[in-house]
PDB file of N, CA and C in Angstrom:
ATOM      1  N   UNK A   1     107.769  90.736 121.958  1.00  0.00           N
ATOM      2  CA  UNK A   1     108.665  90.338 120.874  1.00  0.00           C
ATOM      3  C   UNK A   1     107.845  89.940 119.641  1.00  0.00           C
ATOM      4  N   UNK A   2     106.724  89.630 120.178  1.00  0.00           N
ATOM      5  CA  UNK A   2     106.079  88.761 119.115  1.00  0.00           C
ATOM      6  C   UNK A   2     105.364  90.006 117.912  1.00  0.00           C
ATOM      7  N   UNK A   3     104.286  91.234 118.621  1.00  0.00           N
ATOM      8  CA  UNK A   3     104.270  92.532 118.550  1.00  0.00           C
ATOM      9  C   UNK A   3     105.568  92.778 117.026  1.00  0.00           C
ATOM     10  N   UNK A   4     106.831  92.942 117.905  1.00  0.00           N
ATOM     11  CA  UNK A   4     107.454  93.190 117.093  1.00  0.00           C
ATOM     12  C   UNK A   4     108.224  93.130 116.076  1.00  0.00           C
ATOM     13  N   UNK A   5     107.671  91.585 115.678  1.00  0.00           N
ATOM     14  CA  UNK A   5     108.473  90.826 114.858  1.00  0.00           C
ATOM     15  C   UNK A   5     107.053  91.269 113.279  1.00  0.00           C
ATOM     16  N   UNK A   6     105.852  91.303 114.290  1.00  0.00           N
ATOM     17  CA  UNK A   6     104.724  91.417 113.143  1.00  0.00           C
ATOM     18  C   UNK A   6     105.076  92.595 112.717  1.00  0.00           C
ATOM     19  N   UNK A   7     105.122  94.075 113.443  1.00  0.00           N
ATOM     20  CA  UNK A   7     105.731  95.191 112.804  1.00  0.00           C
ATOM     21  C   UNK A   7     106.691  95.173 112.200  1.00  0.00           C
ATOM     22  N   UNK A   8     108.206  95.045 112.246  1.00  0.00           N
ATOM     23  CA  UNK A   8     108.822  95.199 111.493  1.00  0.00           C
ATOM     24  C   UNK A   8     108.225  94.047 109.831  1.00  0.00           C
ATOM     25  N   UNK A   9     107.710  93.110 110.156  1.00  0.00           N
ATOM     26  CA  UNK A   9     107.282  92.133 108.772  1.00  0.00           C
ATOM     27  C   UNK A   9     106.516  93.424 107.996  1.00  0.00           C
ATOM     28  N   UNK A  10     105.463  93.860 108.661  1.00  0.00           N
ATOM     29  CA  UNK A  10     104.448  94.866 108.286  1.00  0.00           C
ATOM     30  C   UNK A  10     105.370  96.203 107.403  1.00  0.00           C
ATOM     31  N   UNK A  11     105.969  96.616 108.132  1.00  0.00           N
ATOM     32  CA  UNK A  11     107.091  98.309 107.555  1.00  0.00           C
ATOM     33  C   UNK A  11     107.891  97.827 106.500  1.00  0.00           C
ATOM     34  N   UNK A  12     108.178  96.124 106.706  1.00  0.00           N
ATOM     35  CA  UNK A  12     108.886  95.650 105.530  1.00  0.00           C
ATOM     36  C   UNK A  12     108.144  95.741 104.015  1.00  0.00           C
ATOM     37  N   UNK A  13     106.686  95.080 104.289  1.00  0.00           N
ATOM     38  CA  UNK A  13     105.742  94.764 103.308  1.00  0.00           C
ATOM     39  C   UNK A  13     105.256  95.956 102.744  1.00  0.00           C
ATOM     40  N   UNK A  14     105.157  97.035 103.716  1.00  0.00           N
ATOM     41  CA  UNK A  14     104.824  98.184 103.065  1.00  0.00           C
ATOM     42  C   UNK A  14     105.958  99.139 102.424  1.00  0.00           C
ATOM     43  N   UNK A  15     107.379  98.982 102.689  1.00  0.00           N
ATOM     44  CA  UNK A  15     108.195  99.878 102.014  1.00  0.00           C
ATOM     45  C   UNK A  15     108.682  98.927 100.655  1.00  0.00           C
ATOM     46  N   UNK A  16     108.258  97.861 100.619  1.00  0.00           N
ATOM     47  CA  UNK A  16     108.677  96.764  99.533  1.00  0.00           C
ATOM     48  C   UNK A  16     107.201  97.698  98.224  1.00  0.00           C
ATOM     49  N   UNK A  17     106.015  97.500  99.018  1.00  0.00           N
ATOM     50  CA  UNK A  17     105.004  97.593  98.068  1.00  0.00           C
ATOM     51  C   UNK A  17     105.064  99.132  97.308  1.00  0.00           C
ATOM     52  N   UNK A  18     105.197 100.180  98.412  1.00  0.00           N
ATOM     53  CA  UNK A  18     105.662 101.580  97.809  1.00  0.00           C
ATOM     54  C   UNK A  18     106.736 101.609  96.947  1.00  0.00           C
ATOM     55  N   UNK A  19     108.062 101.103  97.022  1.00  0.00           N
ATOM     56  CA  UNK A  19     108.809 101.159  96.045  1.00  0.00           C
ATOM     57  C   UNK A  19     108.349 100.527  94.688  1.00  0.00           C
ATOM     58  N   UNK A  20     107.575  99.868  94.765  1.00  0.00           N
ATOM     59  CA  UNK A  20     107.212  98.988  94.149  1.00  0.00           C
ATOM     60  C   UNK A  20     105.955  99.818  92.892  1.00  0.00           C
ATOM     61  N   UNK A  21     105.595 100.886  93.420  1.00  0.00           N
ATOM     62  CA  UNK A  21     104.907 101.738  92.950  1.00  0.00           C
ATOM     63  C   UNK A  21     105.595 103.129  92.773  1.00  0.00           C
ATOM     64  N   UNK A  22     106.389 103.372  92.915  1.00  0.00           N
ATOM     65  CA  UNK A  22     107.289 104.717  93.193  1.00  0.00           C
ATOM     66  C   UNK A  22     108.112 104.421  91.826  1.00  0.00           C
ATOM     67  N   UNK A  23     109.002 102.675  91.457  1.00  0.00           N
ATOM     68  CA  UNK A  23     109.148 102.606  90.104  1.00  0.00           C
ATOM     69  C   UNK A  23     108.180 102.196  89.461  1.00  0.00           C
ATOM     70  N   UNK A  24     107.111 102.094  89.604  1.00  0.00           N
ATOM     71  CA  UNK A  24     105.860 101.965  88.064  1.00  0.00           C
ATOM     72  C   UNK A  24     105.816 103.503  87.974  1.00  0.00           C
ATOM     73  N   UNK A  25     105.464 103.963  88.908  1.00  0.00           N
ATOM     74  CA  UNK A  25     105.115 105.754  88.480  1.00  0.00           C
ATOM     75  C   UNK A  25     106.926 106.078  88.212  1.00  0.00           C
ATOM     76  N   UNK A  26     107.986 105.793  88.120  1.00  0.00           N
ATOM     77  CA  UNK A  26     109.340 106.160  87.055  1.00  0.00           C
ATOM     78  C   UNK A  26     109.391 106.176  86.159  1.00  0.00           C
ATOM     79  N   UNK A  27     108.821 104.622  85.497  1.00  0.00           N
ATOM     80  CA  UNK A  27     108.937 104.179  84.351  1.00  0.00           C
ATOM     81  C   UNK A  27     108.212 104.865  83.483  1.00  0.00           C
ATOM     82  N   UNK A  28     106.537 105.254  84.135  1.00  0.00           N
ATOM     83  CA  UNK A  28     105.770 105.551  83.580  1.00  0.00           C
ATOM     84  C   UNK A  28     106.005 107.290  82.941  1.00  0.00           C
ATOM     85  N   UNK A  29     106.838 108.250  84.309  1.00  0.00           N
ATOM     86  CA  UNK A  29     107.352 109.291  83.742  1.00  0.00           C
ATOM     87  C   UNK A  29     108.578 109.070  82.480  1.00  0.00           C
ATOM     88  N   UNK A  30     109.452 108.096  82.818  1.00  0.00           N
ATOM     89  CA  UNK A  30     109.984 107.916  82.007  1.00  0.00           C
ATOM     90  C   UNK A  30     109.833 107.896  79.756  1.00  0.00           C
ATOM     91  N   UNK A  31     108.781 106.816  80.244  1.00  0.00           N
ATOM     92  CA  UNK A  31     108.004 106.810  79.154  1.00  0.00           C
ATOM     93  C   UNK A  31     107.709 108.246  78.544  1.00  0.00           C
TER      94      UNK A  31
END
């Protein structure tokens, strides 16, 4: 449980940080 409480934190942190870069590279096409 414990395993999987760190993964899902982890898939969280990383689909937070990609979006997170997916709109800088928007804006930036945008621009």
């Amino acid at each position: 449980e414990h395993e999987y409480r760190d993964f899902v934190i982890y898939k969280a942190d990383m689909t937070c940080k990609g979006f997170r870069e997916y709109h800088q590279r928007l804006q930036t096409f945008a621009l």
